[in-house]
C-alpha atoms as a PDB file:
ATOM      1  CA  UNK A   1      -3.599 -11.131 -21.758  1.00  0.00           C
ATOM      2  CA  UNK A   2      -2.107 -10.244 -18.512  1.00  0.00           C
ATOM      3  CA  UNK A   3      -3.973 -11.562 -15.182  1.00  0.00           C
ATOM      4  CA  UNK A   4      -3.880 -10.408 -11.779  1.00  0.00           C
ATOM      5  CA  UNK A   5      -5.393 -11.652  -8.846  1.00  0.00           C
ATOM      6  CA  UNK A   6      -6.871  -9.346  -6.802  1.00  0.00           C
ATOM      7  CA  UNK A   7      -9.707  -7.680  -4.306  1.00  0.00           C
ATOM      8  CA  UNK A   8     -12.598  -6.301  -5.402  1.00  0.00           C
ATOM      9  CA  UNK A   9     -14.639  -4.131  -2.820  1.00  0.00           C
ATOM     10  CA  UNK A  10     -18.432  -4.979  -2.564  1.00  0.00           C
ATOM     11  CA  UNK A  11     -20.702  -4.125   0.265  1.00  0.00           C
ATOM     12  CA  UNK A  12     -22.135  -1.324   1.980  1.00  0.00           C
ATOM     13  CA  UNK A  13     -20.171   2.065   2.811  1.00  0.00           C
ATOM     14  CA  UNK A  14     -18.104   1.597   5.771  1.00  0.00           C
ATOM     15  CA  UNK A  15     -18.526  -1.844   5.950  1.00  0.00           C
ATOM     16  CA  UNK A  16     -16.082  -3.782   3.510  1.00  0.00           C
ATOM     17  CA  UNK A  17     -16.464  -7.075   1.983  1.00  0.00           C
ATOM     18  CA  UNK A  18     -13.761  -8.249  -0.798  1.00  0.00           C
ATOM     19  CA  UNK A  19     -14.235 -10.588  -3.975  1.00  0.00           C
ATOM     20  CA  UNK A  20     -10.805 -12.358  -4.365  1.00  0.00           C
ATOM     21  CA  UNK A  21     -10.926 -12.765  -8.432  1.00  0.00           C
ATOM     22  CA  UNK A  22      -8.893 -13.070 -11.164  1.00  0.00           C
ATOM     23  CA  UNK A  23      -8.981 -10.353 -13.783  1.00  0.00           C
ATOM     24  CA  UNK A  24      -7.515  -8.126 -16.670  1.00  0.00           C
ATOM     25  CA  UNK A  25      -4.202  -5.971 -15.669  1.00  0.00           C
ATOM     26  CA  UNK A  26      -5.726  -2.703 -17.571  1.00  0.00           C
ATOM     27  CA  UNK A  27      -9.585  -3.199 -16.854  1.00  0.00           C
ATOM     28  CA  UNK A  28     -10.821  -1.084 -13.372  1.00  0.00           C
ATOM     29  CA  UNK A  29     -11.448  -2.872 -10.532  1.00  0.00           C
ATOM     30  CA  UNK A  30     -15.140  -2.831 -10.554  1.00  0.00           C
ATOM     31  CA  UNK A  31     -15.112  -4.218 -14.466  1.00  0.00           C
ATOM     32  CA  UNK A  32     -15.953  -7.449 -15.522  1.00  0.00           C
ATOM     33  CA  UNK A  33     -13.757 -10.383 -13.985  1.00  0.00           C
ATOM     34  CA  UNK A  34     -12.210 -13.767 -15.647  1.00  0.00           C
ATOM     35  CA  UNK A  35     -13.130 -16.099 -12.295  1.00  0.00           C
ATOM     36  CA  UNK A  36     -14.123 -15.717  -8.736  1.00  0.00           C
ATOM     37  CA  UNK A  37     -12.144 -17.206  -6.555  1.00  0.00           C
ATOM     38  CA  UNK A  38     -13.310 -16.606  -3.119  1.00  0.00           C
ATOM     39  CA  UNK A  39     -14.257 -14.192  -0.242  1.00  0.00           C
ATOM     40  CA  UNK A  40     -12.640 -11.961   2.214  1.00  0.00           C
ATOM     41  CA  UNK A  41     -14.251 -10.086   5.388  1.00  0.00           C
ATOM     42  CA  UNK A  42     -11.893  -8.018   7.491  1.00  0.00           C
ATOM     43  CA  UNK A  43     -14.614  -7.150   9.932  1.00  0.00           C
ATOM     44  CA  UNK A  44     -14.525 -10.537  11.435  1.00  0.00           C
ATOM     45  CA  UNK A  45     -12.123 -11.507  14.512  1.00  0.00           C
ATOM     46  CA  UNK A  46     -10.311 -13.174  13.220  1.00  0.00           C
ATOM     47  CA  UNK A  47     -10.654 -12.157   9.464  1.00  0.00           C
ATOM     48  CA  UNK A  48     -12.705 -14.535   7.280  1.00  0.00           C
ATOM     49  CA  UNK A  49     -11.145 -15.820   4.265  1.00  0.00           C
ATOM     50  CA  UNK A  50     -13.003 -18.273   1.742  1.00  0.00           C
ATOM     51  CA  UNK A  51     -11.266 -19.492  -1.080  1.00  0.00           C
ATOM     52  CA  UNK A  52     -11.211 -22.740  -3.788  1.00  0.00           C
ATOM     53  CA  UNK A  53      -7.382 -23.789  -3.734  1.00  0.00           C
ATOM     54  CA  UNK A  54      -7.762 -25.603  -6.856  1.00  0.00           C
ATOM     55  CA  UNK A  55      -8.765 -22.922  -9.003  1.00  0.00           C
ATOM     56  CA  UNK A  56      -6.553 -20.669  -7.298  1.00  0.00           C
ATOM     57  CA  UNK A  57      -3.741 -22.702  -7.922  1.00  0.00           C
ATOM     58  CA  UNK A  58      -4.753 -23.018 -12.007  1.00  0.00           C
ATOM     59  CA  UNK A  59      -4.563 -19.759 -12.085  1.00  0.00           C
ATOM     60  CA  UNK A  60      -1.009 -19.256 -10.288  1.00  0.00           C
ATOM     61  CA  UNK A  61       0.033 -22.010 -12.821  1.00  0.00           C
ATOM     62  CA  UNK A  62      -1.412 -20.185 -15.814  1.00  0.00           C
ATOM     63  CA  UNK A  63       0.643 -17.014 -14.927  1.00  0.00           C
ATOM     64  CA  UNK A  64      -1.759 -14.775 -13.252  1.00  0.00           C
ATOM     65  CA  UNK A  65       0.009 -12.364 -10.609  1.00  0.00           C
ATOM     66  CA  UNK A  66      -1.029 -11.980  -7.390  1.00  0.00           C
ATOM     67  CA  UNK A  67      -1.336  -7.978  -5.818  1.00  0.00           C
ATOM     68  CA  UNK A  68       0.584  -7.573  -2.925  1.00  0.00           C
ATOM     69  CA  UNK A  69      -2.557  -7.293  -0.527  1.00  0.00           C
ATOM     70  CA  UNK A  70      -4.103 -10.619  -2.455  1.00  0.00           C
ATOM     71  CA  UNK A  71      -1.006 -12.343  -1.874  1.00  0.00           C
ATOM     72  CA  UNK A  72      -0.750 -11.917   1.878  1.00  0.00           C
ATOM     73  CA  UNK A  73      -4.176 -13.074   2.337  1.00  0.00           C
ATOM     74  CA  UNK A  74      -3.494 -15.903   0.360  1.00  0.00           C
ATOM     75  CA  UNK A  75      -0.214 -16.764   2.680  1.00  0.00           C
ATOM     76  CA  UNK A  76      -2.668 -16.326   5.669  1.00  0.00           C
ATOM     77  CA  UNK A  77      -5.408 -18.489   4.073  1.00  0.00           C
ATOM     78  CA  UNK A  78      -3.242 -21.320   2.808  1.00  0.00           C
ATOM     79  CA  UNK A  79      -1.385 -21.381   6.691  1.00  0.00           C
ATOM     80  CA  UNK A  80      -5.090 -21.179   8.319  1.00  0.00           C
ATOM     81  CA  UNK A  81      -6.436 -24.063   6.116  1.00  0.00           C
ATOM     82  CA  UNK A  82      -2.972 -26.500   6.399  1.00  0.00           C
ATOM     83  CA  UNK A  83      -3.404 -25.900  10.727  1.00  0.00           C
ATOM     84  CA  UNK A  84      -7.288 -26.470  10.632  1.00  0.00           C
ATOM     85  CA  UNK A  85      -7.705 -30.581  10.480  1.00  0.00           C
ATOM     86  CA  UNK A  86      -9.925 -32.269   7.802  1.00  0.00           C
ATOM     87  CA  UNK A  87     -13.195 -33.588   8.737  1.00  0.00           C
END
């Protein structure tokens, strides 16, 4: 089974809000996922991304695929997270 990691739009018309998750290659992107793997809100300045690392990183090591748009908000997420200090 091929995965990809990708968005999946929720919310209200006009007003985005993206599931980052982890599904099928031939299923439609409102179909049932694998795993959830975070959230992403473009309306916020800057835009909000909230992800689990861990399971992200299973999945990368498992052989799911990243989309191109999933991928560059994972770049932007891992580079926000490594320049915000632990508390």
């Amino acid at each position: 089974m091929a995965t990809r990691i990708r968005l999946q739009r929720i919310g209200a018309k006009k007003n985005a809000f993206y599931r980052i998750v982890v599904a099928d290659q031939l299923t439609a992107p409102s179909s049932k996922v694998v795993d959830y793997l975070g959230t992403y809100d473009p309306h916020k300045n800057p835009p909000e991304v909230k992800m689990d690392f861990v399971r992200l990183d299973e999945w990368l090591s498992k052989g799911a695929t990243p989309t191109e748009k999933s991928a560059a908000i994972i770049r932007k997420a891992r580079k926000l997270s490594a320049s915000t200090p632990a508390e």
